[in-house]
Protein backbone atom coordinates (compact mmCIF):
# COMPACT_ATOMS: atom_id res chain seq x y z
CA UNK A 1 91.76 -114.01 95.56
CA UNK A 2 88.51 -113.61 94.14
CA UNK A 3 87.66 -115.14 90.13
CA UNK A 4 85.92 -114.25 87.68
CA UNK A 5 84.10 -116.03 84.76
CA UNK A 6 85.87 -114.41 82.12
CA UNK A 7 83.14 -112.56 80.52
CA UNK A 8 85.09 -109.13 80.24
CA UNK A 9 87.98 -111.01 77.86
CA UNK A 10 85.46 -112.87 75.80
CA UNK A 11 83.73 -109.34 75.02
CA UNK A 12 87.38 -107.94 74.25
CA UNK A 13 87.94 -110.62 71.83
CA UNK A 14 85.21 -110.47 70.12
CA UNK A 15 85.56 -106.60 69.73
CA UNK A 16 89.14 -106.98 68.86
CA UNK A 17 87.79 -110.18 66.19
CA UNK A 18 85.81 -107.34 64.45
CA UNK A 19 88.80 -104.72 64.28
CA UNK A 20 90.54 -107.15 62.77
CA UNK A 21 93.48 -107.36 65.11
CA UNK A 22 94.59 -109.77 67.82
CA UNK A 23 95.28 -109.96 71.05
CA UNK A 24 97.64 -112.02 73.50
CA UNK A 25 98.83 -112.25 76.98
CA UNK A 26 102.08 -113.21 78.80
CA UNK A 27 102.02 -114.06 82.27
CA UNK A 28 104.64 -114.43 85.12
CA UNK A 29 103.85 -116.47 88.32
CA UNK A 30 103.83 -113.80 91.11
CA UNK A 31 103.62 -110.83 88.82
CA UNK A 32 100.94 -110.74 87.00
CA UNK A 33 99.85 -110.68 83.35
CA UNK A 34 100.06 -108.38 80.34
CA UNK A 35 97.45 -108.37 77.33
CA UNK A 36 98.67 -106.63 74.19
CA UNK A 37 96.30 -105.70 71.74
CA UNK A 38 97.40 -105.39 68.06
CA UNK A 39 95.68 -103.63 65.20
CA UNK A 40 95.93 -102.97 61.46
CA UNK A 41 96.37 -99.33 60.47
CA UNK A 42 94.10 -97.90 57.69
CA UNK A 43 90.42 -99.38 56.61
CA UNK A 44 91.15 -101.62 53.58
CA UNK A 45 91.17 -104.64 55.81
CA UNK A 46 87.61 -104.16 56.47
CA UNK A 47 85.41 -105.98 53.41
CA UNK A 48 81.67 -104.88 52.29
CA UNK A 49 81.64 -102.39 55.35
CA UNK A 50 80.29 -99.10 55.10
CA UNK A 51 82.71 -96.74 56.63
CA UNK A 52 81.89 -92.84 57.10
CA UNK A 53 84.01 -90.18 58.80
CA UNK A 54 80.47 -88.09 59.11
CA UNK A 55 79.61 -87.40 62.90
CA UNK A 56 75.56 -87.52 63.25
CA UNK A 57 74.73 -84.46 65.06
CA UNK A 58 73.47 -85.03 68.43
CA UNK A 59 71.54 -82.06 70.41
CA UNK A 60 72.97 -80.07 73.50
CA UNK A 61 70.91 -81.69 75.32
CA UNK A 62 71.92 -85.11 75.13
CA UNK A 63 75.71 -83.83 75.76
CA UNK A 64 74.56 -82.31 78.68
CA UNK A 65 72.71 -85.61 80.03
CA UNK A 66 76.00 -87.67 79.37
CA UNK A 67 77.73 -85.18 81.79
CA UNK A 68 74.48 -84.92 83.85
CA UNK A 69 75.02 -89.00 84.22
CA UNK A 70 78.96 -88.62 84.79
CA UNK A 71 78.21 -86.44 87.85
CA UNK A 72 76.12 -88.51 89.45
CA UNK A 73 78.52 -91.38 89.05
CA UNK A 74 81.18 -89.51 90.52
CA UNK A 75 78.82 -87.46 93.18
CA UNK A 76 81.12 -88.88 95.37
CA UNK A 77 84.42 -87.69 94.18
CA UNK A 78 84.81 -84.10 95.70
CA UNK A 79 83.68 -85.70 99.30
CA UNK A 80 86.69 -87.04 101.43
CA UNK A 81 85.16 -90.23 102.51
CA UNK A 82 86.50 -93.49 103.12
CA UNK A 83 86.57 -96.28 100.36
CA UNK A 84 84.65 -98.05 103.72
CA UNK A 85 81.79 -95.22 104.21
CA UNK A 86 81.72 -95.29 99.87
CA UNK A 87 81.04 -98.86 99.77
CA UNK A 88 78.69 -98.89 102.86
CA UNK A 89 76.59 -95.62 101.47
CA UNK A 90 76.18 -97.34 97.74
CA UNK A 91 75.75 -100.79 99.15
CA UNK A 92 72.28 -100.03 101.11
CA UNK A 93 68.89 -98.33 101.46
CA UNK A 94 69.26 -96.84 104.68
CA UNK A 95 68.45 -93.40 104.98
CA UNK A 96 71.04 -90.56 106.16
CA UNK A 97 70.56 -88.29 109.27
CA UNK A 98 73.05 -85.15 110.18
CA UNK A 99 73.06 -85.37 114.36
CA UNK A 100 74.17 -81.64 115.35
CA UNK A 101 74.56 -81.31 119.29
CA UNK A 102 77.40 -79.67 121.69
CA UNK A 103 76.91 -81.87 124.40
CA UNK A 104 79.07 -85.04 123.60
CA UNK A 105 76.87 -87.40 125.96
CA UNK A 106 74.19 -86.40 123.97
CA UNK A 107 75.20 -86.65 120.52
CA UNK A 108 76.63 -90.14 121.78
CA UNK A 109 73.07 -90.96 122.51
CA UNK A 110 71.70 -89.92 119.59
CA UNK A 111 74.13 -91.49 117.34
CA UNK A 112 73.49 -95.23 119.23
CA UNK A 113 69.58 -94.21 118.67
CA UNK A 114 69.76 -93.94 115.31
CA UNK A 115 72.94 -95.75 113.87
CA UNK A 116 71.16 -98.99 113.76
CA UNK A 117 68.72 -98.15 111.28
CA UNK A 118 69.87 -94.95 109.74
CA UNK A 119 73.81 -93.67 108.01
CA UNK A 120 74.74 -91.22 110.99
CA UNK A 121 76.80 -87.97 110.36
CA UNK A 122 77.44 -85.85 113.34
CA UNK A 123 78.84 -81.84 114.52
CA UNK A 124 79.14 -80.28 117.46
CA UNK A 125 78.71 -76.68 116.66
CA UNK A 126 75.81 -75.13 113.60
CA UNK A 127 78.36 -73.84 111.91
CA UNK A 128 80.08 -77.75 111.50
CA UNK A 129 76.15 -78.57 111.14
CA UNK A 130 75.80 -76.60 108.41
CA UNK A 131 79.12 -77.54 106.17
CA UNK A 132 77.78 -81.34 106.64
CA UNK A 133 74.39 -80.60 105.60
CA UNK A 134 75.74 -79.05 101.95
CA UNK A 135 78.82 -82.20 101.62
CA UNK A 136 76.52 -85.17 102.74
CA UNK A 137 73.03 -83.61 101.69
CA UNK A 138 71.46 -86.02 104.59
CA UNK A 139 67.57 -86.79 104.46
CA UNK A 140 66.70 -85.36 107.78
CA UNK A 141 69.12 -82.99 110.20
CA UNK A 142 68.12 -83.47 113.75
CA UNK A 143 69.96 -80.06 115.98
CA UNK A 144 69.92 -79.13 119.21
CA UNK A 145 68.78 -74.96 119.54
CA UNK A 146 71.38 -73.96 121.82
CA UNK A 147 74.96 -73.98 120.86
CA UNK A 148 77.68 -71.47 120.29
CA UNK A 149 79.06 -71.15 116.60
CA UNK A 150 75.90 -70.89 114.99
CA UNK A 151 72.88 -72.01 116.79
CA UNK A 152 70.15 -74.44 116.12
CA UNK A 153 67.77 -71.42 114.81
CA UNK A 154 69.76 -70.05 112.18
CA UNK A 155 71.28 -73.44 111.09
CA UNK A 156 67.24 -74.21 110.68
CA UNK A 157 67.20 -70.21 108.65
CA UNK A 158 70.15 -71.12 106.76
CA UNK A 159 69.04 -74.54 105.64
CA UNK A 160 64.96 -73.32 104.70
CA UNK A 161 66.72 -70.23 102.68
CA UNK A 162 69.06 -72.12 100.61
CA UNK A 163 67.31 -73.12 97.92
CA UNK A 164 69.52 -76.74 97.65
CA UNK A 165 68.88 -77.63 100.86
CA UNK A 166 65.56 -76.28 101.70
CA UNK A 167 63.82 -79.94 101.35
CA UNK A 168 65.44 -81.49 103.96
CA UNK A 169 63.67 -81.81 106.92
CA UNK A 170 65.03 -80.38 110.28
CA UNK A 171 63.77 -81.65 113.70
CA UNK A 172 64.66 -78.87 116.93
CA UNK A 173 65.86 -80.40 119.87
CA UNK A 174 65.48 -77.81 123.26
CA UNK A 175 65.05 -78.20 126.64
CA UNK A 176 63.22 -74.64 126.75
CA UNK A 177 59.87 -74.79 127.49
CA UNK A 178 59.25 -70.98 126.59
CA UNK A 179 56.98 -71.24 123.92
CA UNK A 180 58.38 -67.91 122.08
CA UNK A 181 61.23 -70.16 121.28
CA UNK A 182 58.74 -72.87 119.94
CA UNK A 183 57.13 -70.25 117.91
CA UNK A 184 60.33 -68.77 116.58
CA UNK A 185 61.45 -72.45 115.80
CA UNK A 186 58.77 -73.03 113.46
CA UNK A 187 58.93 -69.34 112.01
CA UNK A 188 62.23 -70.62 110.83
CA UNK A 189 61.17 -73.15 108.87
CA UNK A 190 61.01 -76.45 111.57
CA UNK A 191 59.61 -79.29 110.57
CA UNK A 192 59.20 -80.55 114.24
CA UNK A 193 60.39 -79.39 117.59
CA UNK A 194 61.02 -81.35 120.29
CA UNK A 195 61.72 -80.90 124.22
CA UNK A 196 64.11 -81.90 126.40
CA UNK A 197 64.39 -84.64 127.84
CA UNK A 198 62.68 -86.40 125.14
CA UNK A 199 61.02 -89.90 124.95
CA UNK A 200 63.61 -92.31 122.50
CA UNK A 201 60.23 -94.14 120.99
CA UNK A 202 58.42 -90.53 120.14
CA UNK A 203 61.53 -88.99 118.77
CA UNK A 204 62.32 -92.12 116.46
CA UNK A 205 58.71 -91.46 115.25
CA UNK A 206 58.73 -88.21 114.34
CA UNK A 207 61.84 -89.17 112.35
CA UNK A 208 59.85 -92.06 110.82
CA UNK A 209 57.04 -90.22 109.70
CA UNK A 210 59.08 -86.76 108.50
CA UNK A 211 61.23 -89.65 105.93
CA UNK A 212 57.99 -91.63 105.12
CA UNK A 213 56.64 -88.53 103.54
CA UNK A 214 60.24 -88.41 101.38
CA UNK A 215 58.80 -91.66 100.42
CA UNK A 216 55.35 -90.68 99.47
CA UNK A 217 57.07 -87.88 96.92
CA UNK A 218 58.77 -90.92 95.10
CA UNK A 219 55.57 -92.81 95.14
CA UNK A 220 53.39 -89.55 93.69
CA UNK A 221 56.37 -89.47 91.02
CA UNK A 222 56.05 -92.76 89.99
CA UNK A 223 52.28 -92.82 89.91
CA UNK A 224 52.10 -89.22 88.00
CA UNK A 225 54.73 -90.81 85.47
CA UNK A 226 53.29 -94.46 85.05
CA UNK A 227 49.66 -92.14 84.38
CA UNK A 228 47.64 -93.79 87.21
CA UNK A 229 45.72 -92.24 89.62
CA UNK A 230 47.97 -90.20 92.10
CA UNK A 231 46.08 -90.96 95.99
CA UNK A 232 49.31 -89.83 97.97
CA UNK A 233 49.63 -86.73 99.89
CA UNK A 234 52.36 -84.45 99.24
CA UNK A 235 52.78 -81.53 99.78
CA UNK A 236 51.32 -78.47 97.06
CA UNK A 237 54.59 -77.37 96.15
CA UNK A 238 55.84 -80.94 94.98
CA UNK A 239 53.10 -81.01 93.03
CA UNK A 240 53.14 -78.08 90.89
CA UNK A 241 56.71 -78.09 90.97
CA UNK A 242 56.85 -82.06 89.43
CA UNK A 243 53.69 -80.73 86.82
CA UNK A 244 56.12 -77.74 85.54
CA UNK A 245 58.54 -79.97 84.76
CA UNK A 246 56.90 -82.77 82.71
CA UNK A 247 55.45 -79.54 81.03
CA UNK A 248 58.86 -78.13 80.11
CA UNK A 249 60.02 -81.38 79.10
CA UNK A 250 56.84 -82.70 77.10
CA UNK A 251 57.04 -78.82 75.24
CA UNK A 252 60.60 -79.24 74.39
CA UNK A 253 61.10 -82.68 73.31
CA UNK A 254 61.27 -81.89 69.70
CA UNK A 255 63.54 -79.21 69.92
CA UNK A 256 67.61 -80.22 69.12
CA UNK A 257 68.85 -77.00 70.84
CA UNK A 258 67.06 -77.33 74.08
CA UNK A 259 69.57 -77.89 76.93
CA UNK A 260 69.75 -78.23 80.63
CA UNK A 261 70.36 -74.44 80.92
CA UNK A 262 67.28 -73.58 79.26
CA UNK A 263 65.70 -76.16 81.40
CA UNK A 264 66.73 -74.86 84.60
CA UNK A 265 65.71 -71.31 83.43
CA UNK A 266 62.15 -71.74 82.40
CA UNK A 267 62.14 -73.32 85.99
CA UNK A 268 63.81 -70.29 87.60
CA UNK A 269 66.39 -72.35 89.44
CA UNK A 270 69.83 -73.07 89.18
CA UNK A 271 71.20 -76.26 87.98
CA UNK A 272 72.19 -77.83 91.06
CA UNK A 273 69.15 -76.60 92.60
CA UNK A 274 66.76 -78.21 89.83
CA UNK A 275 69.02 -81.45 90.20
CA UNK A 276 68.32 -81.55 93.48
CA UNK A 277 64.49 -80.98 94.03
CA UNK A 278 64.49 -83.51 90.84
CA UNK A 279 66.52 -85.72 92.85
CA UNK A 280 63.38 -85.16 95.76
CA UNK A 281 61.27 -85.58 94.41
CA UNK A 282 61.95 -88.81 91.88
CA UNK A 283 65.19 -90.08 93.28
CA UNK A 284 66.05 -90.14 90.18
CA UNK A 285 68.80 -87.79 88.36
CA UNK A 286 68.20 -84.88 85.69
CA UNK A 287 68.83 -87.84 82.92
CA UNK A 288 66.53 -90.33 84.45
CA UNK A 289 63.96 -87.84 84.56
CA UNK A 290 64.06 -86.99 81.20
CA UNK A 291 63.80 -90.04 79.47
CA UNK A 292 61.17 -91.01 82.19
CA UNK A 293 58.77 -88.04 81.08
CA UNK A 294 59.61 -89.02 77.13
CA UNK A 295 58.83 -92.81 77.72
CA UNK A 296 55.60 -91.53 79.21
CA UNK A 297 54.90 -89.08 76.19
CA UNK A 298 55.40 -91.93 73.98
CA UNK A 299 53.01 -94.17 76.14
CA UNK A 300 50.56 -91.57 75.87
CA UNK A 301 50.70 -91.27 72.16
CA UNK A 302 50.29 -95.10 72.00
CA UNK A 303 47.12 -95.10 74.37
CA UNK A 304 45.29 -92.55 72.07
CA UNK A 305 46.65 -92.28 68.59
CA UNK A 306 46.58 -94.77 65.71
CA UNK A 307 50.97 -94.87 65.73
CA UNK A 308 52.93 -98.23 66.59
CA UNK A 309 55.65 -98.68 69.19
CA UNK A 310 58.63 -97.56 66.59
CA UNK A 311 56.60 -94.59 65.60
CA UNK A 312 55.73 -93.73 69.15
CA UNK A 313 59.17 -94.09 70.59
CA UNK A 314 60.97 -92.34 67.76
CA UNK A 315 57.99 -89.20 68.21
CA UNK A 316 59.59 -88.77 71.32
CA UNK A 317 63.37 -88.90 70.19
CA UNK A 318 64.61 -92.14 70.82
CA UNK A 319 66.41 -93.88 67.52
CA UNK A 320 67.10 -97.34 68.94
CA UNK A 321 63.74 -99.04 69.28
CA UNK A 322 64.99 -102.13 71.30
CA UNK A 323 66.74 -98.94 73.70
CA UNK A 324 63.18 -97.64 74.10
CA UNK A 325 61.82 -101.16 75.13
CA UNK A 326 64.13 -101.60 77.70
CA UNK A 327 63.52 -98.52 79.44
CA UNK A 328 59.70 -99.09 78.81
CA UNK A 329 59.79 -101.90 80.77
CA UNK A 330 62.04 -100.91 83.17
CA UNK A 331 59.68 -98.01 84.29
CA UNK A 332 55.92 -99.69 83.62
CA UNK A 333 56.87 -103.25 84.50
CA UNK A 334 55.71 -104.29 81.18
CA UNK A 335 56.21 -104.41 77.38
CA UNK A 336 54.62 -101.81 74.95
CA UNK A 337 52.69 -103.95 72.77
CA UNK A 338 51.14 -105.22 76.92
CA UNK A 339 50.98 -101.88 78.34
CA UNK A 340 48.62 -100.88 75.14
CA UNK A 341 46.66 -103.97 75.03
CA UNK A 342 46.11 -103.72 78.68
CA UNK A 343 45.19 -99.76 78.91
CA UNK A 344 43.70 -98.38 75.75
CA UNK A 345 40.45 -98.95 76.81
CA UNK A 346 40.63 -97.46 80.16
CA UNK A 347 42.99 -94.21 79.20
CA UNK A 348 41.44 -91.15 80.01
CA UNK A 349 42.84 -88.78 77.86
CA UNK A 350 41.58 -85.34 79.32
CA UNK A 351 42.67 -86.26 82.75
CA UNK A 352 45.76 -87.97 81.26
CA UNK A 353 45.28 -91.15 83.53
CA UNK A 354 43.97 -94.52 83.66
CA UNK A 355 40.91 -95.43 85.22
C-alpha cells in the first residue's frame, strides 16, 4: 500500500481550526479508519470577524466557465472506457488515430504500424468508423475507400460536413488506381489519399506531417496570444477564425451579462462546435481561452498605458491580483512587472506585437 505525506489532513485541520470545531479519528487494524468532524452551530463563536449573508454577484459568464471547466474534467464520463485506456489516455502525449478497414489482416497491420507511437482506435465498417470518430474525437482517421456499411467516401463527406468533426484530418487508403476515384476522394474533403499497397515509411509520413500541422495551430495560438510575431503557417481559416474570437472576447470583457451562448452566436456556431475548433486550435478549453485572451488584454494595456499591474489586471476582470500573476506567468513565462520592463520599448501597438 502506497503512503502519503499527510498534507490533505494538515489542510483539514487547519480549515476545521478556523471553523472552530474539531476533528478526530478512530481506527481498527484491518478495517480502516473513521474521521469525525465536529462543529459549533450559529456564528457567535467567531470573534472580530466580519460575517455577511450577501452573495457578490458573479456574471453568467463565469457560471458558465465553472461548468465549461467541469465538462472537460469529466469529458470522459459518457465514454465506456476502461479505468486502463483512462489512465493511459491522461497519462501521455501521444496522439490518437481512428484505423477504419474491413480487411482484418490489414487493420492488424495498421494497428502494429502505428500503436507504437500513436493511441490506436479501430472499425471495420464506415458506419463503426464514423460512431468512433464523434466518441473518441481522434486527431487523424486513416479509412480504407471500399467497404460495405458506409464506405470510405462518405465517412470522408460525413466527417468534412459535420461541423465538430470537420478538423480532423482523414487519410484514403485504395488500391484503385482510377484516378476519378482520386478526384472524387479529394472532392470530399481528403486530406491525403493513398494507394494500395502502400510503402509503411511514406504512409507514417504523411501521418507525421498532417499532425505536425495540428501542432503548428497551437504554436500560431500561442504566438498570436503571447503578442509576438506569428511565422507559422496555418491554414486561412484558423486564422480568421482564432482573430474573431479574441475580438469577441476583447469587445465583451466588460460586460457582466455576456455568456457562452452569446459567445457561440456572434461566432455562428454551436457550443460544442466552438469548444471544439477552440480546443484546435489552442488545446486549450472555452475557460482557458478566455482568461488567456484577458491576460493578454491586460498585458497590452500594461505595454502602452500609464496603469500598474492591479489596475491592469482588474481592467480586464480579474479581482484577485496574486490569481492574475499566476496565470501571467503561467502563459508568458514571466512576471508582470518583467514582461513590462522587458517589452515596453519594443511593443508595437498598431500591429499589436513585439518587435
Amino acid at each position: 500500500m502506497e503512503t502519503g505525506f499527510g498534507i490533505g489532513l494538515y489542510i483539514v485541520k487547519y480549515f476545521v481550526d478556523k471553523h472552530k470545531g474539531s476533528v478526530s479519528c478512530t481506527s481498527e487494524l484491518g478495517k480502516g479508519s473513521v474521521f469525525k468532524l465536529t462543529f459549533l452551530k450559529g456564528n457567535s463563536h467567531f470573534e472580530d470577524v466580519e460575517i455577511t449573508t450577501e452573495i457578490p454577484q458573479r456574471s453568467q459568464l463565469f457560471n458558465e466557465l465553472i461548468v465549461d471547466e467541469i465538462e472537460e474534467n469529466n469529458s470522459f464520463s459518457n465514454t465506456s472506457v476502461s479505468e486502463n485506456d483512462f489512465q493511459r489516455i491522461m497519462l501521455t502525449d501521444k496522439r490518437t488515430v481512428l484505423i477504419i478497414d474491413d480487411n482484418a489482416e490489414i487493420r492488424a497491420y495498421l494497428i502494429k504500424l502505428f500503436s507504437e507511437n500513436y493511441i490506436v482506435y479501430s472499425a471495420e465498417n464506415g458506419e463503426e468508423g464514423l460512431k468512433l470518430t464523434k466518441k473518441h474525437m481522434p486527431d487523424l482517421v486513416i479509412s480504407d475507400i471500399t467497404m460495405e456499411e458506409m464506405d470510405g467516401l462518405e465517412l470522408c463527406r460525413k466527417i468534412k460536413e459535420n461541423p465538430a468533426l470537420s478538423h480532423i484530418p482523414v487519410i484514403l487508403l485504395t488500391a484503385s488506381k482510377n484516378p476519378e476515384t482520386h478526384l472524387q476522394g479529394i472532392s470530399d474533403g481528403a486530406d491525403d489519399y493513398i494507394t494500395k499497397p502502400f510503402d509503411d515509411d511514406i504512409l507514417v509520413a504523411r501521418v507525421e506531417s498532417l499532425l505536425r500541422n495540428r501542432s503548428n495551430l497551437r504554436t500560431y495560438f500561442l504566438d498570436s496570444i503571447t503578442l509576438k510575431e506569428n511565422t507559422q503557417k496555418v491554414p486561412v481559416e484558423y486564422q480568421e477564425i482564432l482573430k474573431k474570437c479574441i475580438d469577441i472576447v476583447e469587445a465583451n470583457i466588460h460586460k457582466r451579462d455576456f455568456t457562452i451562448k452569446n459567445f457561440a452566436l456572434e461566432m455562428g456556431m454551436s457550443h460544442r462546435t466552438l469548444y471544439t475548433k477552440i480546443k484546435i486550435i489552442s488545446g486549450q478549453t472555452l475557460n482557458a481561452f478566455i482568461r488567456s485572451v484577458r491576460i493578454r488584454r491586460a498585458a497590452m494595456l500594461m505595454l502602452t498605458e500609464d496603469i500598474n499591474i492591479t489596475q491592469a489586471s482588474a481592467e480586464v476582470g480579474f479581482e484577485d491580483p496574486k490569481y492574475f500573476r499566476q496565470q501571467f506567468v503561467k502563459l508568458f513565462g514571466m512576471t508582470p512587472s518583467e514582461y513590462i520592463k522587458k517589452y515596453k520599448s519594443s511593443f508595437n501597438a498598431d500591429l499589436n506585437i513585439i518587435k
